[in-house]
PDB file of N, CA and C in Angstrom:
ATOM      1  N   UNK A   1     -17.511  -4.186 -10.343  1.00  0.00           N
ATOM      2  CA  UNK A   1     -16.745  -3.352  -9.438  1.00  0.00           C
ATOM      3  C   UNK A   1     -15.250  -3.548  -9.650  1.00  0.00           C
ATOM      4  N   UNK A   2     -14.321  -4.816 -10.051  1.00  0.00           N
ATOM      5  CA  UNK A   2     -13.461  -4.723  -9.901  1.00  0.00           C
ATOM      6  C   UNK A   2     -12.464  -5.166  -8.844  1.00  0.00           C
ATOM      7  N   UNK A   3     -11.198  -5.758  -8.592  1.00  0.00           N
ATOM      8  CA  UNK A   3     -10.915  -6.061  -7.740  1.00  0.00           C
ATOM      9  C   UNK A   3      -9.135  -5.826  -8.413  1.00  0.00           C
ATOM     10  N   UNK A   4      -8.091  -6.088  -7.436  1.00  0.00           N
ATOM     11  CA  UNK A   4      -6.714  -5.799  -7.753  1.00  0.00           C
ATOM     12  C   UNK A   4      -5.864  -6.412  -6.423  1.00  0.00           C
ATOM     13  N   UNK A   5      -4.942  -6.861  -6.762  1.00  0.00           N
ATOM     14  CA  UNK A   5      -3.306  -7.174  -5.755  1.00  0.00           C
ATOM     15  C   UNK A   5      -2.189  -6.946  -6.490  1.00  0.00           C
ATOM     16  N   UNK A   6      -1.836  -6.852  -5.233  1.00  0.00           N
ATOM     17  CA  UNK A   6      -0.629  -5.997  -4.838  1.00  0.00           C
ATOM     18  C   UNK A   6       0.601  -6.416  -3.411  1.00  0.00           C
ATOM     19  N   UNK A   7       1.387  -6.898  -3.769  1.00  0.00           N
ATOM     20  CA  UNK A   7       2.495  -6.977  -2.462  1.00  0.00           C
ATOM     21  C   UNK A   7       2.878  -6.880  -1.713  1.00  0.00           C
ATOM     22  N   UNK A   8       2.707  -6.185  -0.596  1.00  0.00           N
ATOM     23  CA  UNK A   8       2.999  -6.091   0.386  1.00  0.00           C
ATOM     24  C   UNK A   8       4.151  -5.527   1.153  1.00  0.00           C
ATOM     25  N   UNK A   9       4.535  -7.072   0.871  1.00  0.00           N
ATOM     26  CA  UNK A   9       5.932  -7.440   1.513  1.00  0.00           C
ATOM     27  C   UNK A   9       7.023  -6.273   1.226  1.00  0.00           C
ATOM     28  N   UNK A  10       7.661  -5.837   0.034  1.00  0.00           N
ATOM     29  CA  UNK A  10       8.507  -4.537   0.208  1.00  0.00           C
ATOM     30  C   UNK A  10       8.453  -3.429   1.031  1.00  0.00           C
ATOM     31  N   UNK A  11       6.875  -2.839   0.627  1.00  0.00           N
ATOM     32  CA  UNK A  11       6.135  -2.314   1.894  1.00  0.00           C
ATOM     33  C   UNK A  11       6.885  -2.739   3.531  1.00  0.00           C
ATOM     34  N   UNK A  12       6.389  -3.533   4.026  1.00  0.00           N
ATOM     35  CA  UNK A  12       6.450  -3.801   5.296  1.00  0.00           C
ATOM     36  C   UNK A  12       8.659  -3.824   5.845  1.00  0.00           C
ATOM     37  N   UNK A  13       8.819  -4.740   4.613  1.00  0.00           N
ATOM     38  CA  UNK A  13      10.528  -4.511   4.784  1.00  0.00           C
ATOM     39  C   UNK A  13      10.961  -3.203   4.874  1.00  0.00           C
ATOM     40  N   UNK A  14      10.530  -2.359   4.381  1.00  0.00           N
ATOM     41  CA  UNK A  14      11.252  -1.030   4.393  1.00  0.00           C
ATOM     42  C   UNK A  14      10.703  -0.269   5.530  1.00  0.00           C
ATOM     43  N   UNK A  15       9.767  -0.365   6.120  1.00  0.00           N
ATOM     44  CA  UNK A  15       9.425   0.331   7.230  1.00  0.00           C
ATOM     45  C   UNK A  15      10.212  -0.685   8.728  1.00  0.00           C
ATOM     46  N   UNK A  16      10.849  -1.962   8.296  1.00  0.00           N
ATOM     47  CA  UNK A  16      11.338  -2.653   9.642  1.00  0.00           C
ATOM     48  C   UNK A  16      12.837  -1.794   9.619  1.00  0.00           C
ATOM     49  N   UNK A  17      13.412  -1.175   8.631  1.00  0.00           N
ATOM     50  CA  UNK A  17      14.573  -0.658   8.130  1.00  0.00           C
ATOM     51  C   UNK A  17      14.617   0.340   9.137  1.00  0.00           C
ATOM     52  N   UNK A  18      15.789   0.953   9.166  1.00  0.00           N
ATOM     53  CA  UNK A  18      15.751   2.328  10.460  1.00  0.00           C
ATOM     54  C   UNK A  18      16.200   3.316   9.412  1.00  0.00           C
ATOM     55  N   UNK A  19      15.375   4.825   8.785  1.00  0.00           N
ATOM     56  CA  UNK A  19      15.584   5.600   7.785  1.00  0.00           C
ATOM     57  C   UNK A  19      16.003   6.957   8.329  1.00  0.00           C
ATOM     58  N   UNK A  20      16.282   6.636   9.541  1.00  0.00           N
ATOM     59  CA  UNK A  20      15.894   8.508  10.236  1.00  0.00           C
ATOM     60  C   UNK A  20      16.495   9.628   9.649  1.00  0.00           C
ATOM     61  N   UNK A  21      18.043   9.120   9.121  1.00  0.00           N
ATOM     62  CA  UNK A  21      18.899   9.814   8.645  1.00  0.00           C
ATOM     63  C   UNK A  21      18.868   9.830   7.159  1.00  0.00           C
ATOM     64  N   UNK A  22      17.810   9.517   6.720  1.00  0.00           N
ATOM     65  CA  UNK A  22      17.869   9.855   5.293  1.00  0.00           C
ATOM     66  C   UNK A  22      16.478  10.804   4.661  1.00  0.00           C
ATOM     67  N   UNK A  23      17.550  11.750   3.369  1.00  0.00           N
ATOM     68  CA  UNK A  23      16.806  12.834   2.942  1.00  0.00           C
ATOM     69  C   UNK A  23      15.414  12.751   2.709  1.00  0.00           C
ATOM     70  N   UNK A  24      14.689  13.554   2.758  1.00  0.00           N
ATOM     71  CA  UNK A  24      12.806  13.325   2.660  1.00  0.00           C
ATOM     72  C   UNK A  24      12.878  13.134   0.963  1.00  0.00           C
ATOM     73  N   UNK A  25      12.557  12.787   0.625  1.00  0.00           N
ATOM     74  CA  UNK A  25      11.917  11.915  -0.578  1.00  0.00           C
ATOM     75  C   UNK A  25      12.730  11.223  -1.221  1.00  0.00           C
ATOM     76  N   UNK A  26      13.467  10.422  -0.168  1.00  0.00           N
ATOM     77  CA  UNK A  26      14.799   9.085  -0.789  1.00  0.00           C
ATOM     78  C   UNK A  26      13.710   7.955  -1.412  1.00  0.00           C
ATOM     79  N   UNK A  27      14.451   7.571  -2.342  1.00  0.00           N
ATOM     80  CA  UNK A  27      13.663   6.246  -2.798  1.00  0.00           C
ATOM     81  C   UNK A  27      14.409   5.435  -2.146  1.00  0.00           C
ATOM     82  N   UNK A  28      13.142   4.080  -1.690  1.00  0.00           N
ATOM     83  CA  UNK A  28      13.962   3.774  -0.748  1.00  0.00           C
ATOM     84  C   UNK A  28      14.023   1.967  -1.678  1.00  0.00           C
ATOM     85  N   UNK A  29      13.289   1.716  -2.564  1.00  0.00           N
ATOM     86  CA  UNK A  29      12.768   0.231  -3.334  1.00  0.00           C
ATOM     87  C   UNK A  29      11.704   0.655  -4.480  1.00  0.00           C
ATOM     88  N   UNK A  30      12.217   0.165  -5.864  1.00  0.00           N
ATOM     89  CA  UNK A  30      11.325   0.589  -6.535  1.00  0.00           C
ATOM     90  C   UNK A  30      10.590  -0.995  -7.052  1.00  0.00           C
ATOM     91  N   UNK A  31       9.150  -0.849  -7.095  1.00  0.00           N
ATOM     92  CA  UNK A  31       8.354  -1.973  -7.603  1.00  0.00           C
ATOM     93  C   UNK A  31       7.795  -2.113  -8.668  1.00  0.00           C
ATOM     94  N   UNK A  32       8.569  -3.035  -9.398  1.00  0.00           N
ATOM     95  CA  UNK A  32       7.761  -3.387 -11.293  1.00  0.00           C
ATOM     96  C   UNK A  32       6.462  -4.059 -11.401  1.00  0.00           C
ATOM     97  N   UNK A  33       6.250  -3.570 -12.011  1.00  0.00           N
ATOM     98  CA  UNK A  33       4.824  -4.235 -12.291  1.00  0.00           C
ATOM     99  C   UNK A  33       5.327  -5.940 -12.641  1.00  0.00           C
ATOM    100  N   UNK A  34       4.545  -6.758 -12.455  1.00  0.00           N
ATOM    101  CA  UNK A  34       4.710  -8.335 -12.985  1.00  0.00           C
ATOM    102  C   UNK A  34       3.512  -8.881 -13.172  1.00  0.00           C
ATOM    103  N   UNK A  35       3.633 -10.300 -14.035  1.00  0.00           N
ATOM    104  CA  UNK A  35       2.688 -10.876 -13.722  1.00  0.00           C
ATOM    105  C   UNK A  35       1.362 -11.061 -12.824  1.00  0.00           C
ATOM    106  N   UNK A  36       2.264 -11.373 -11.572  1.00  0.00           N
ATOM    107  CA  UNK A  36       1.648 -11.253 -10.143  1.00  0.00           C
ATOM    108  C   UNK A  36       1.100 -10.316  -9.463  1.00  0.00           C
ATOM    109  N   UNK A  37       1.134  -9.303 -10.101  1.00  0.00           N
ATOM    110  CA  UNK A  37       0.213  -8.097  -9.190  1.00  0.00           C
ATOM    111  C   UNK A  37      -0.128  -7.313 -10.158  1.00  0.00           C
ATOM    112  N   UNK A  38      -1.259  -6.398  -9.416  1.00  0.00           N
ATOM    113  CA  UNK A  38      -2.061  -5.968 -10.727  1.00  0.00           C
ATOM    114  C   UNK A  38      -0.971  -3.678 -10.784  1.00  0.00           C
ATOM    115  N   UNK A  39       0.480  -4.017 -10.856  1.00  0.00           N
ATOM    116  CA  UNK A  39       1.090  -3.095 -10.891  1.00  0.00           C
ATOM    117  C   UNK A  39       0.329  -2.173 -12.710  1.00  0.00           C
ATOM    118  N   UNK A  40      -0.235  -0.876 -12.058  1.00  0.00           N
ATOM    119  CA  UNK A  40      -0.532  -0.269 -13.813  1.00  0.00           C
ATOM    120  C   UNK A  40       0.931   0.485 -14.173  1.00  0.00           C
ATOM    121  N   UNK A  41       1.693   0.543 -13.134  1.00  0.00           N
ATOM    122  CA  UNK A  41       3.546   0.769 -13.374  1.00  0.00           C
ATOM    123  C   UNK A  41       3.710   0.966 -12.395  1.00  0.00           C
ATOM    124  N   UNK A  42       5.558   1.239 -12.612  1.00  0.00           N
ATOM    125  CA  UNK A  42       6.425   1.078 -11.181  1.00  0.00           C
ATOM    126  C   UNK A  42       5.813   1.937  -9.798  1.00  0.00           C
ATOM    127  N   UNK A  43       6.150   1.659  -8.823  1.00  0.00           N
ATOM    128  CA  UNK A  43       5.853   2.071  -7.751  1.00  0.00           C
ATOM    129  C   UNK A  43       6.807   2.057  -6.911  1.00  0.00           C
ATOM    130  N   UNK A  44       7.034   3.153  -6.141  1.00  0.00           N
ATOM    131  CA  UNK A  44       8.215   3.941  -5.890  1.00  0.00           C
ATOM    132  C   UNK A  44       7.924   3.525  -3.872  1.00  0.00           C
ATOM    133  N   UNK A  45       8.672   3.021  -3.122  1.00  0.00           N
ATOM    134  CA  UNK A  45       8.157   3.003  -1.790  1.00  0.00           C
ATOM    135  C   UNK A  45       9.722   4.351  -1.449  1.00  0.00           C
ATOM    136  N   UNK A  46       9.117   5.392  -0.548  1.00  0.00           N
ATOM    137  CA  UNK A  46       9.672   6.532  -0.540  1.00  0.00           C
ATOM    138  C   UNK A  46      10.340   6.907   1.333  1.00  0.00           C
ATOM    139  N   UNK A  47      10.441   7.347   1.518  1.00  0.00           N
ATOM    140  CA  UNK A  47      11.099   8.119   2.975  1.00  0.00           C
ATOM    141  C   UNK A  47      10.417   9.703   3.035  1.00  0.00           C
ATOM    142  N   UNK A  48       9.071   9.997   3.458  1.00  0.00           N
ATOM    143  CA  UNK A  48       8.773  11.064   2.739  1.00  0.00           C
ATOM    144  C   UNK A  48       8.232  12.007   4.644  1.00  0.00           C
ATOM    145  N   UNK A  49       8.822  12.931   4.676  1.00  0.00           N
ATOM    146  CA  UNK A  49       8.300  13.267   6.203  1.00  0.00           C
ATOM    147  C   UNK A  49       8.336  12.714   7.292  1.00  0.00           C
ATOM    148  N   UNK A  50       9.473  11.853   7.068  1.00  0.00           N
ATOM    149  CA  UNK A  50       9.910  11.005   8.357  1.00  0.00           C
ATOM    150  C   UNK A  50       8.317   9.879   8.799  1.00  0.00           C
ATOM    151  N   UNK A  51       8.179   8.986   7.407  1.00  0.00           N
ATOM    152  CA  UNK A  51       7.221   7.988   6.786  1.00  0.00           C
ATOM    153  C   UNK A  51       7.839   7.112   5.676  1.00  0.00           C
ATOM    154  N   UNK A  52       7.594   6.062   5.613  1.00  0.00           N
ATOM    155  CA  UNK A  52       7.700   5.279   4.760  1.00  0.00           C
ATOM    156  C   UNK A  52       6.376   5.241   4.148  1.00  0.00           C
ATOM    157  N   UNK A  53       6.504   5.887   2.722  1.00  0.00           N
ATOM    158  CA  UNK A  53       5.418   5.836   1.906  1.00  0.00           C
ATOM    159  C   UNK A  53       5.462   5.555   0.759  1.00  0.00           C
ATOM    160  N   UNK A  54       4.561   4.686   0.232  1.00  0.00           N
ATOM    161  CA  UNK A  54       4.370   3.821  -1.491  1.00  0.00           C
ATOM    162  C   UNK A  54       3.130   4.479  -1.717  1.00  0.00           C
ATOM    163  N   UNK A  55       3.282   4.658  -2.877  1.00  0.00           N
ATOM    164  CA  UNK A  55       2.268   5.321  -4.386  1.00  0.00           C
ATOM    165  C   UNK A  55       2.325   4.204  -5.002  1.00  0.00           C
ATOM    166  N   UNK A  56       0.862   4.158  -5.484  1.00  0.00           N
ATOM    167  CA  UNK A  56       0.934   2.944  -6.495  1.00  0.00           C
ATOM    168  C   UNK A  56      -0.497   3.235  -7.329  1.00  0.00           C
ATOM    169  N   UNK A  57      -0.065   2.674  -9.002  1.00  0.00           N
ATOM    170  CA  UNK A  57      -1.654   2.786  -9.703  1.00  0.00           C
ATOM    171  C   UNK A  57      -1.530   1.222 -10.026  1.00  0.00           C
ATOM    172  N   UNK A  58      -2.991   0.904  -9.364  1.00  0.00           N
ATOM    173  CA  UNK A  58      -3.003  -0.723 -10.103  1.00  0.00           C
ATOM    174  C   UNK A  58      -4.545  -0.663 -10.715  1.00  0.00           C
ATOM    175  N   UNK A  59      -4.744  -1.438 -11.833  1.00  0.00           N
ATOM    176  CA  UNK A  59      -4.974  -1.869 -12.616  1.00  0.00           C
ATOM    177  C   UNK A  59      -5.958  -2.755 -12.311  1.00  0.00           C
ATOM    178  N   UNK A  60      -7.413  -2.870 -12.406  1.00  0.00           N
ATOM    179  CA  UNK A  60      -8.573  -3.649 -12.110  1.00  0.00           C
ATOM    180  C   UNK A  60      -8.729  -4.886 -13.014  1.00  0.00           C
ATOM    181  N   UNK A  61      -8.751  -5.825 -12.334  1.00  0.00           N
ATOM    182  CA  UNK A  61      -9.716  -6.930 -12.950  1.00  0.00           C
ATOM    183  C   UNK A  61     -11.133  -7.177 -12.999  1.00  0.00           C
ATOM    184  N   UNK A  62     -11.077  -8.305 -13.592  1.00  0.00           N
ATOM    185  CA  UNK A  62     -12.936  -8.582 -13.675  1.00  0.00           C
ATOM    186  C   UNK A  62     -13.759  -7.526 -13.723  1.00  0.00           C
ATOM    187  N   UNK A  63     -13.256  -6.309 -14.283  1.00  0.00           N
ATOM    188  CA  UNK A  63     -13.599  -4.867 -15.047  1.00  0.00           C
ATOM    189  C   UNK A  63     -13.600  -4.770 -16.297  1.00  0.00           C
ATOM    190  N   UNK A  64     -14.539  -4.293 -17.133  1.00  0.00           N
ATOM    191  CA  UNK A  64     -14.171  -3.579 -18.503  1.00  0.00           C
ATOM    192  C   UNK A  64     -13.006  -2.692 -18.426  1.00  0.00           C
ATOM    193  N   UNK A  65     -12.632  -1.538 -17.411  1.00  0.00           N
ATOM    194  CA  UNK A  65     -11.640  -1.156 -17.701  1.00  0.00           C
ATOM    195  C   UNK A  65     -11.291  -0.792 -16.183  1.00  0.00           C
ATOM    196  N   UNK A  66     -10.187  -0.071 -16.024  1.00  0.00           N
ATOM    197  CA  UNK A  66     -10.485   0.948 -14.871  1.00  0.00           C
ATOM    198  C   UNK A  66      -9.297   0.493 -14.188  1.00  0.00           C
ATOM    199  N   UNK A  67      -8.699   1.711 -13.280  1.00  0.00           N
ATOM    200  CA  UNK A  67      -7.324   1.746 -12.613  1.00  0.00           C
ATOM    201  C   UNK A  67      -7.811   2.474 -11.349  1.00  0.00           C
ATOM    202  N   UNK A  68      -6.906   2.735 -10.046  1.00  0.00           N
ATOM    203  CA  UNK A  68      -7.271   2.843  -8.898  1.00  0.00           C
ATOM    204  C   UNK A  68      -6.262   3.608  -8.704  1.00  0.00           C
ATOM    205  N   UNK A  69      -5.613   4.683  -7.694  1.00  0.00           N
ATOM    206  CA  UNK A  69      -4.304   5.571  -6.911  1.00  0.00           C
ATOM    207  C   UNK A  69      -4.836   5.132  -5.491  1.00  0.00           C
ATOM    208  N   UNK A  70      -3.508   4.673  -4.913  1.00  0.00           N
ATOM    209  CA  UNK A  70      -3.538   4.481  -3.513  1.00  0.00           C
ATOM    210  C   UNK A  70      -2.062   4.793  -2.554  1.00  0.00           C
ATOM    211  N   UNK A  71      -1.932   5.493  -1.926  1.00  0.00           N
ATOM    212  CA  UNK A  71      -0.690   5.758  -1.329  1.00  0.00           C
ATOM    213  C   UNK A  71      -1.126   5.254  -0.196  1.00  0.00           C
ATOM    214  N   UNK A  72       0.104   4.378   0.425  1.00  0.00           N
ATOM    215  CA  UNK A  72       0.039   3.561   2.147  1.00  0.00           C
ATOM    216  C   UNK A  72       1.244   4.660   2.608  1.00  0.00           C
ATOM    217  N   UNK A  73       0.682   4.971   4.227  1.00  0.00           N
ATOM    218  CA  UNK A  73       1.880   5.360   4.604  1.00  0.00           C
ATOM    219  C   UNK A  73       1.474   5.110   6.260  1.00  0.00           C
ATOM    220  N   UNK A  74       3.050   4.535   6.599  1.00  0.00           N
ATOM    221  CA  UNK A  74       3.310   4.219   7.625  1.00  0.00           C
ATOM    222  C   UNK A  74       3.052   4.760   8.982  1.00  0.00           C
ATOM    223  N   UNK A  75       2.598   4.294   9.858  1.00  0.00           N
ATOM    224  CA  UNK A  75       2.151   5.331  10.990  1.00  0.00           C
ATOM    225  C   UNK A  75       2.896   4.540  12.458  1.00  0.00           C
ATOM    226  N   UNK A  76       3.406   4.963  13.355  1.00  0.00           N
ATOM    227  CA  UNK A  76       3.683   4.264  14.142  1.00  0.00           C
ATOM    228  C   UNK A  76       2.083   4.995  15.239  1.00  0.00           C
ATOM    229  N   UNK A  77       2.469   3.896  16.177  1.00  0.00           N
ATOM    230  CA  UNK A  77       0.953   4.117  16.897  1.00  0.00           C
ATOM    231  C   UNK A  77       1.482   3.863  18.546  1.00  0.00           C
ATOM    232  N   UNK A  78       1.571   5.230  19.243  1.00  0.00           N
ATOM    233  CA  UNK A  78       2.187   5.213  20.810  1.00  0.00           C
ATOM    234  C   UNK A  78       1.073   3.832  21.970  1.00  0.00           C
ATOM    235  N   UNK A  79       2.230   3.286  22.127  1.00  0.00           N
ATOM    236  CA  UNK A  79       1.473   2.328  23.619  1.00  0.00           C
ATOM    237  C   UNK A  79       1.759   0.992  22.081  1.00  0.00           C
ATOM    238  N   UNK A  80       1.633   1.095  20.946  1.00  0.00           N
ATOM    239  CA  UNK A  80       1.330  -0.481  20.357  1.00  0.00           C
ATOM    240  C   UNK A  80       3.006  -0.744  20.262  1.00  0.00           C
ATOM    241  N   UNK A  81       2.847  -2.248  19.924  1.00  0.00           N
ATOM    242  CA  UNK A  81       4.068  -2.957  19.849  1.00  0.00           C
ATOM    243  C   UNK A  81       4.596  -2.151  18.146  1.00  0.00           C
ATOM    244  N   UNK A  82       5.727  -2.179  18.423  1.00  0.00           N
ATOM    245  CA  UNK A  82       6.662  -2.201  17.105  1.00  0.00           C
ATOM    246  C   UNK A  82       6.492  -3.297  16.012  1.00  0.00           C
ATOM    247  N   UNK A  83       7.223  -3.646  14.879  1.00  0.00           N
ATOM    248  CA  UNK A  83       7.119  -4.579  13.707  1.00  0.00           C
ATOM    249  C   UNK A  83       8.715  -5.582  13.662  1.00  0.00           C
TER     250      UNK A  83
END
């Protein structure tokens, strides 16, 4: 089946950021692939519809082959605590 990581942390920093005033599809942090995560290339965390959203293709392990697409995007959620 495969398995993959990936970071987080930029993710979560850029959504504690306040973006309101910036254009819909600002880049807001771009992420290199490294060692440490299974990046299949850069990944762009974006300002997209008044959202903080990352695209990312990573790259499977303990696979013969195989890559994955996953976009996270930020949701705030009424009544829950903030970040």
């Amino acid at each position: 089946m495969g398995d993959a990581e990936f970071d987080f942390a930029p993710f979560l920093d850029a959504v504690r950021m306040n973006f309101e005033d910036l254009p819909n599809d600002t880049i807001i942090t771009t992420v290199k692939p490294t060692r440490t995560n299974c990046l299949a290339e850069e990944s762009y965390i974006t300002w997209t519809n008044g959202r903080v959203v990352q695209n990312m293709v990573l790259r499977l392990r303990n696979v013969e082959c195989g890559e994955i697409e996953i976009k996270l995007s930020w949701i705030n959620v009424p009544g829950c605590r903030d970040m």
